[in-house]
C-alpha atoms as a PDB file:
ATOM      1  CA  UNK A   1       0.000   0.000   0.000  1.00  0.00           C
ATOM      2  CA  UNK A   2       2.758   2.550   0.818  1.00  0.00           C
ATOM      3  CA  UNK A   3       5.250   2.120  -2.574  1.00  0.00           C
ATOM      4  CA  UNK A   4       2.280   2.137  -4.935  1.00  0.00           C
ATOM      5  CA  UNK A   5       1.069   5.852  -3.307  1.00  0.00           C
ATOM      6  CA  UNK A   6       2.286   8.646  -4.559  1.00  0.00           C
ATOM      7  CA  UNK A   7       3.620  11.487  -2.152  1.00  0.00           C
ATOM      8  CA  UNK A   8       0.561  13.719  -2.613  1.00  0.00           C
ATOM      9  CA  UNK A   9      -1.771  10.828  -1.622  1.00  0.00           C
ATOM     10  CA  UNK A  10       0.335   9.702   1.216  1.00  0.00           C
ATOM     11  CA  UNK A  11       0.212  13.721   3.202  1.00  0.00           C
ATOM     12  CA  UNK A  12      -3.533  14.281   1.592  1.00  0.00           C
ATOM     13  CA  UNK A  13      -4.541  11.021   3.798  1.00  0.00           C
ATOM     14  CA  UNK A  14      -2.137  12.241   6.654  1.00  0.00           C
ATOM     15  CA  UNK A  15      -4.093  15.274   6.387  1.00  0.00           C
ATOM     16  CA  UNK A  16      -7.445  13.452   6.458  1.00  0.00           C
ATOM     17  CA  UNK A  17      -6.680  11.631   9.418  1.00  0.00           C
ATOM     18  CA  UNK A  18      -5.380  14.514  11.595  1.00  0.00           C
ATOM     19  CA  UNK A  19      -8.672  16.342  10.311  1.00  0.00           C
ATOM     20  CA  UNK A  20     -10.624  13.512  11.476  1.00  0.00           C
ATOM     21  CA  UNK A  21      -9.125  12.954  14.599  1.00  0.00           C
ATOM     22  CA  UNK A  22      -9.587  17.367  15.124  1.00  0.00           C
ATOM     23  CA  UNK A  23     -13.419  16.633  14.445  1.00  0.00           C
ATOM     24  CA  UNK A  24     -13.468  13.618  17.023  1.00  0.00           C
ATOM     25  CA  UNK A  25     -11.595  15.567  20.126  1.00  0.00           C
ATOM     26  CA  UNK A  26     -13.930  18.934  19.015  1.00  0.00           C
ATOM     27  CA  UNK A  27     -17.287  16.651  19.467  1.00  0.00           C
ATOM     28  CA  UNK A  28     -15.283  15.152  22.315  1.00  0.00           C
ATOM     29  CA  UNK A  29     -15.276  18.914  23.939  1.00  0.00           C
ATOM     30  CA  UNK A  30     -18.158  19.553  22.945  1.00  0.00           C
ATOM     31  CA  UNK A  31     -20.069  16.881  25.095  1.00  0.00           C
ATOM     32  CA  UNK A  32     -18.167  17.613  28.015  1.00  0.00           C
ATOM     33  CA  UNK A  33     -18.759  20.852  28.112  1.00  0.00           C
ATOM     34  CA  UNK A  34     -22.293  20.502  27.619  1.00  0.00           C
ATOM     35  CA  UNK A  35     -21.605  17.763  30.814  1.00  0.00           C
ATOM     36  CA  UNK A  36     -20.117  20.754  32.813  1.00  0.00           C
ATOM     37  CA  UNK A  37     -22.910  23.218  32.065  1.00  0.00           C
ATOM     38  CA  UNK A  38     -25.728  20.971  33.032  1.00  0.00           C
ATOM     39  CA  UNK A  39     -23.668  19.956  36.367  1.00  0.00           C
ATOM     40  CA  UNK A  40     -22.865  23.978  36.756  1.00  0.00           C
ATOM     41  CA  UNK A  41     -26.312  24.497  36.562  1.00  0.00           C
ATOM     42  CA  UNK A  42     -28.018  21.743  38.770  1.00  0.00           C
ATOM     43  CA  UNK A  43     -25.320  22.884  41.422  1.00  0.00           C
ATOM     44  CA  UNK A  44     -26.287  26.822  41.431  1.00  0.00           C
ATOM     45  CA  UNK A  45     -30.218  25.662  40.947  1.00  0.00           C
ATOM     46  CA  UNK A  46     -30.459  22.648  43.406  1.00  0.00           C
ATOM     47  CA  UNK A  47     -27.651  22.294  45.872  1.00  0.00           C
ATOM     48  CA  UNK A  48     -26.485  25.847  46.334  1.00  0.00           C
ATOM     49  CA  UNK A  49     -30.075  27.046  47.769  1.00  0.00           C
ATOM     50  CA  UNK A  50     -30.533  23.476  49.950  1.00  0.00           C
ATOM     51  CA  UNK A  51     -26.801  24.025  51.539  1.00  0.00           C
ATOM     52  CA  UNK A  52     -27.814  27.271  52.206  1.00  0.00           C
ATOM     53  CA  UNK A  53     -31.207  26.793  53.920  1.00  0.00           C
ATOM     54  CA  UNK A  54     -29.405  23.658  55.524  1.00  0.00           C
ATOM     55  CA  UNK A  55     -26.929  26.200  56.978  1.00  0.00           C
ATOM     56  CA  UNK A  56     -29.670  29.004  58.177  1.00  0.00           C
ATOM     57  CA  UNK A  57     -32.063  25.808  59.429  1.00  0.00           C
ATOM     58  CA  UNK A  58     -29.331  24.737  61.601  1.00  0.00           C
ATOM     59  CA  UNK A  59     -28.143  27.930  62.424  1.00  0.00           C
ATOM     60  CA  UNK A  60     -31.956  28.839  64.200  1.00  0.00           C
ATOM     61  CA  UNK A  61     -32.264  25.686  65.632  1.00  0.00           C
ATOM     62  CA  UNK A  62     -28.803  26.986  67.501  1.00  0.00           C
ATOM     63  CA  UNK A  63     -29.936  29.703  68.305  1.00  0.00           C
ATOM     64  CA  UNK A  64     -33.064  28.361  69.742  1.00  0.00           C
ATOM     65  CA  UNK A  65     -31.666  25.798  72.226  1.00  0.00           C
ATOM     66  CA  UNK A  66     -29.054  28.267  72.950  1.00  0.00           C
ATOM     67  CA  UNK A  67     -32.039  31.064  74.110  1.00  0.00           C
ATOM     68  CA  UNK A  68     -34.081  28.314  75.749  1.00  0.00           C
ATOM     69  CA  UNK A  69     -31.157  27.108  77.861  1.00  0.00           C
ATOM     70  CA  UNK A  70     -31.089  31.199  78.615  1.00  0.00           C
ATOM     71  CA  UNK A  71     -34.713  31.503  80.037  1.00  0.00           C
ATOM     72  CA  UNK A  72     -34.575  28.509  81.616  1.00  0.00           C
ATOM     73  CA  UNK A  73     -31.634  29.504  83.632  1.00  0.00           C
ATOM     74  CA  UNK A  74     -32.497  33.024  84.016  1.00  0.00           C
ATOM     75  CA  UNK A  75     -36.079  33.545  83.375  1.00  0.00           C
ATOM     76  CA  UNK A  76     -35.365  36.040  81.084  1.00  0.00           C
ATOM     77  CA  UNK A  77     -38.548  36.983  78.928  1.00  0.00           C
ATOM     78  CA  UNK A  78     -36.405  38.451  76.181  1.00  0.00           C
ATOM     79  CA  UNK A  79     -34.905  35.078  75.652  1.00  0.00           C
ATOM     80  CA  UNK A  80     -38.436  33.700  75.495  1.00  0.00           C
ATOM     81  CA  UNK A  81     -39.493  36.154  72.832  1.00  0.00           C
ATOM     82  CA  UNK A  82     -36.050  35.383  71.008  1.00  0.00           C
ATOM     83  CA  UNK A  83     -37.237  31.691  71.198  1.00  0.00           C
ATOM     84  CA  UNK A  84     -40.452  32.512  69.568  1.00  0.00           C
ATOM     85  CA  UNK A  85     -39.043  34.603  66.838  1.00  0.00           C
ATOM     86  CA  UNK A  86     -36.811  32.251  65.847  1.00  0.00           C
ATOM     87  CA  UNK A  87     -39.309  29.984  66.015  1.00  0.00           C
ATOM     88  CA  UNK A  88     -41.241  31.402  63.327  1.00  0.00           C
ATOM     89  CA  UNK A  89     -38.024  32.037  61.529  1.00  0.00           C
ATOM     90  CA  UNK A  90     -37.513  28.177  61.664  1.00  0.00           C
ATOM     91  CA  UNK A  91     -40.543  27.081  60.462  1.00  0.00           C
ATOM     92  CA  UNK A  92     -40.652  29.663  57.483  1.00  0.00           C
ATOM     93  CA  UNK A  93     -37.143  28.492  56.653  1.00  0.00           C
ATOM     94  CA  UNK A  94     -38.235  24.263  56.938  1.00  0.00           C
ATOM     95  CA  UNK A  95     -41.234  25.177  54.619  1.00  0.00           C
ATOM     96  CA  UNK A  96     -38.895  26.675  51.943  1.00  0.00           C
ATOM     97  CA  UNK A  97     -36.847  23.709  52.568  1.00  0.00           C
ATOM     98  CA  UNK A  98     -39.814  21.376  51.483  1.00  0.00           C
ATOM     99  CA  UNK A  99     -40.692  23.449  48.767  1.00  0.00           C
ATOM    100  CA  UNK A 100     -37.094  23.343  47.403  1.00  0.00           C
ATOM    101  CA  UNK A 101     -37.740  19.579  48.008  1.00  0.00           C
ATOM    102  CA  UNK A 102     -40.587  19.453  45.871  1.00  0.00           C
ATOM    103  CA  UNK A 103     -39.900  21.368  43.273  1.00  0.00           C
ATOM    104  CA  UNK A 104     -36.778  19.303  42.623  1.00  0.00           C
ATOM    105  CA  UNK A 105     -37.927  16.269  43.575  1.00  0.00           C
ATOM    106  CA  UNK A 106     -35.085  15.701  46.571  1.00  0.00           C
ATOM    107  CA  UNK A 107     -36.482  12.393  48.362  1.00  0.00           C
ATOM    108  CA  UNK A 108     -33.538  12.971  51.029  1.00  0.00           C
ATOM    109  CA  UNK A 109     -34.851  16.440  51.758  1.00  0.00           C
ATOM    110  CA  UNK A 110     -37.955  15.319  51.977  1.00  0.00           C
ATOM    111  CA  UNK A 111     -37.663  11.870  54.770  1.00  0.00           C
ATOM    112  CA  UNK A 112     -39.122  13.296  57.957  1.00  0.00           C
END
């Protein structure tokens, strides 16, 4: 095959092939990038808002035992009325969670 090509057919199909090979690696990039947007997105769509309602659900519920423990100890009524703002706060902030959970359809968020 190689002594009965001439020299212009031999680089013309070394051409071909490293033209071939530029298409496969472009589709190549291509689909991984397409990979990378969809994961980009799901993470600044899904898990970005449940981390951070996560973080502010467990950051009341802190803040709740650490009040309580307050007006139990001192009987102070403005850790009481802390307690019941946060309260609120909490249960505003576990309803987004399950609407997050819903919307996405997040089974884990969603086990009681």
């Amino acid at each position: 095959m190689g002594s009965s090509m001439t020299l212009g057919k031999r680089i013309s199909l070394g051409f071909g092939i490293l033209v071939f090979i530029m298409v496969v690696l472009g589709a190549i990039g291509v689909i991984n990038m397409r990979t990378a947007s969809h994961n980009a997105t799901k993470l600044s769509d899904i898990y970005a808002p449940e981390v951070s309602l996560a973080s502010h659900i467990f950051k009341l519920a802190n803040q709740i035992r650490y009040d309580m423990r307050g007006y139990v100890n001192r009987e102070d009524e403005a850790s009481l009325n802390n307690v019941k703002k946060n309260f609120v706060e909490l249960k505003n902030a576990l309803a987004q969670a399950e609407a997050l959970g819903k919307k996405y359809n997040l089974t884990a968020l969603l086990e009681k």
